[in-house]
Protein backbone atom coordinates (compact mmCIF):
# COMPACT_ATOMS: atom_id res chain seq x y z
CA UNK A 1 69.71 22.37 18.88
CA UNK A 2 65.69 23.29 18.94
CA UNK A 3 64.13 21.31 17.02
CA UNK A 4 60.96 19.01 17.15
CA UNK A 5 60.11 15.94 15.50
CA UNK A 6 57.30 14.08 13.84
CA UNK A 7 56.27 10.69 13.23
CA UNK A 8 53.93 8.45 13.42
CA UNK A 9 51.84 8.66 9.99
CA UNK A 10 50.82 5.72 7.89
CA UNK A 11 47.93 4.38 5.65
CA UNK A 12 45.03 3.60 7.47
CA UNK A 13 41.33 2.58 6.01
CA UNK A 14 38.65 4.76 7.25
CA UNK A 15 37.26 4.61 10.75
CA UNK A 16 41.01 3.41 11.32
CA UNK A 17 43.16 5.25 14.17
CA UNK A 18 46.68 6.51 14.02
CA UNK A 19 49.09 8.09 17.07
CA UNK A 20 51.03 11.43 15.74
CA UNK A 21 54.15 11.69 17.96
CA UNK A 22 56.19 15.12 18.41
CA UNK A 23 59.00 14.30 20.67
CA UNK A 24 60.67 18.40 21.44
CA UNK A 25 64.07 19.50 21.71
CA UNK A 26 65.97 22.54 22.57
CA UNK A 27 63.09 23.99 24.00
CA UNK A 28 61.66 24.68 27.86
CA UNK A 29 58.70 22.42 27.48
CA UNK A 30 57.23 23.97 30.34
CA UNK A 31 57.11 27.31 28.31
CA UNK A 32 55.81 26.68 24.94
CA UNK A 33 52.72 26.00 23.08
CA UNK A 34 52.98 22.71 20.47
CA UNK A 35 50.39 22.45 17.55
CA UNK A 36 49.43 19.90 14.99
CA UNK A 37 49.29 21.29 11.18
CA UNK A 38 48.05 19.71 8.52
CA UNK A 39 48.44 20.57 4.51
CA UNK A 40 47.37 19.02 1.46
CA UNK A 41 48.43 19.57 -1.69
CA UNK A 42 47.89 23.33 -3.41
CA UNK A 43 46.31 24.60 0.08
CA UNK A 44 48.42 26.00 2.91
CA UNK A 45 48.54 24.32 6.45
CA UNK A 46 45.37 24.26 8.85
CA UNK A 47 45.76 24.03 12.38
CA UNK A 48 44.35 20.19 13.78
CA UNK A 49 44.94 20.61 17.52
CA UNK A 50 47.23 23.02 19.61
CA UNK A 51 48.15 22.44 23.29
CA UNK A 52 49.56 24.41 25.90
CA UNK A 53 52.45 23.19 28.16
CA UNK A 54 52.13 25.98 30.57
CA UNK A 55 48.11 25.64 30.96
CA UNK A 56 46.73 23.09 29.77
CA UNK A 57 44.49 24.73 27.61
CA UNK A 58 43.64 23.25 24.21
CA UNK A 59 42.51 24.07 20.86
CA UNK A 60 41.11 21.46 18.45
CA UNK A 61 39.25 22.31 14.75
CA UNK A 62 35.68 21.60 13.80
CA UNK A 63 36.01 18.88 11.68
CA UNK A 64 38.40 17.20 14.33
CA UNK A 65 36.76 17.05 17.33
CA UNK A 66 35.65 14.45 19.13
CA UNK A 67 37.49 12.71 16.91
CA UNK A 68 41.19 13.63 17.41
CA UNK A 69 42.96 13.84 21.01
CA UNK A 70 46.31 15.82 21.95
CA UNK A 71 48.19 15.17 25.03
CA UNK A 72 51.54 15.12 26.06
CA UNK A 73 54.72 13.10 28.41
CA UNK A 74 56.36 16.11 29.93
CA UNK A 75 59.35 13.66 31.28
CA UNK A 76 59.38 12.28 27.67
CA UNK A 77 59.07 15.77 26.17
CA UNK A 78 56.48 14.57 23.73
CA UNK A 79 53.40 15.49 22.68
CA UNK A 80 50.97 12.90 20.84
CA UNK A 81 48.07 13.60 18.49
CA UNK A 82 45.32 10.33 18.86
CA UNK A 83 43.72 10.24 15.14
CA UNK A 84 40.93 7.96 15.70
CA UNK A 85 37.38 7.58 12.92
CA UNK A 86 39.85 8.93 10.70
CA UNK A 87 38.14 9.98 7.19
CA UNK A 88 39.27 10.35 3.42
CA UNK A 89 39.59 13.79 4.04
CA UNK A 90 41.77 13.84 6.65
CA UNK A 91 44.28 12.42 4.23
CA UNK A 92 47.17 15.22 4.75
CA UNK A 93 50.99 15.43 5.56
CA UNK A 94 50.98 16.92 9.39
CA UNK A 95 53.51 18.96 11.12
CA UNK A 96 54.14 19.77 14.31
CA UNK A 97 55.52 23.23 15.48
CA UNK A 98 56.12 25.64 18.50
CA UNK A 99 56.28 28.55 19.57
CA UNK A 100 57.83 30.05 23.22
CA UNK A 101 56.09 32.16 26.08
CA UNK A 102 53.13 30.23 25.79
CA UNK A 103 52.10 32.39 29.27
CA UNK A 104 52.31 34.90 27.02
CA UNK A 105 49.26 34.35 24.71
CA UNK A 106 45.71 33.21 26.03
CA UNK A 107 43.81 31.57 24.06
CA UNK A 108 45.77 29.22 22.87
CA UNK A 109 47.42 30.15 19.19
CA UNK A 110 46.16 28.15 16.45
CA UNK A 111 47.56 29.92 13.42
CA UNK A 112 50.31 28.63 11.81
CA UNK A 113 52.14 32.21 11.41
CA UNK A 114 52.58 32.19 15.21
CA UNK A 115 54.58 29.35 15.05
CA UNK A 116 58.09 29.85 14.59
CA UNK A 117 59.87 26.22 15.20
CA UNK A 118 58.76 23.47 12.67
CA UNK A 119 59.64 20.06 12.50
CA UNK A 120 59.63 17.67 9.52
CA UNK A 121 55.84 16.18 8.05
CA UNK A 122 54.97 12.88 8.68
CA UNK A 123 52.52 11.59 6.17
CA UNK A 124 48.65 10.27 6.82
CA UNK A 125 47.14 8.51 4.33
CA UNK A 126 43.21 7.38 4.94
CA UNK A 127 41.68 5.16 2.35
CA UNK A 128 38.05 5.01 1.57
C-alpha cells in the first residue's frame, strides 16, 4: 500500500523544539518529492518545508527558516522535520504528503495541490 505517515507532534512551550517524522511507504523514495503542511483551524494548509529525494533541493517558508530543518534516512525511508524556537503561531496540525517524478518538476513543489499522497496530521501545540 502507498501510504506515508506522521508523528511526532506534542505540546511544547515556546523557544521549545520538536522532531516531525514521515516514515514512506509504497513509494520509490528515490523518485518523489515529500513536504511538510501545516493547517489551522478555518484556513487551508501552507506548505512548511518540501524536500526532494531525487536532488536534494529544498524549499522552506518565510516564517520557518532558520528555524525549521528537513532531512531525511533513505535506508529508513523517512523524512524528519527539526521544529526548533518554535512560536505560538506555529501552533498547527502538520501533514506530510508526496508526490512522484520528483525529476520531473524543478523547483521543488511547494503547493499543496501538487501533492497527491497524504498521510494522517500529527498535532503541534506551542504554548506562550
Amino acid at each position: 500500500d502507498v501510504q506515508l505517515q506522521a508523528s511526532g507532534g506534542g505540546l511544547v512551550q515556546t523557544g521549545g523544539s520538536l522532531r516531525l517524522s514521515c516514515v514512506v511507504s509504497g513509494l520509490s523514495f528515490g523518485d518523489i518529492a515529500v513536504g511538510w503542511f501545516r493547517q489551522t483551524p478555518g484556513k487551508g494548509r501552507e506548505a512548511v518545508s518540501c524536500l526532494s529525494m531525487y536532488d536534494g533541493s529544498t524549499y522552506f517558508a518565510d516564517n520557518v527558516k532558520g528555524r525549521f530543518t528537513i532531512s531525511s534516512d533513505n535506508d529508513k525511508r523517512m523524512v524528519y522535520l527539526q521544529l526548533n524556537s518554535l512560536k505560538p503561531e506555529d501552533t498547527a496540525v502538520y501533514y506530510c504528503a508526496a508526490y512522484s517524478r520528483a525529476i520531473l518538476t524543478s523547483p521543488i513543489y511547494d503547493a499543496p495541490e501538487m501533492y497527491d499522497i497524504w498521510g494522517q496530521g500529527t498535532q503541534v501545540t506551542v504554548s506562550s
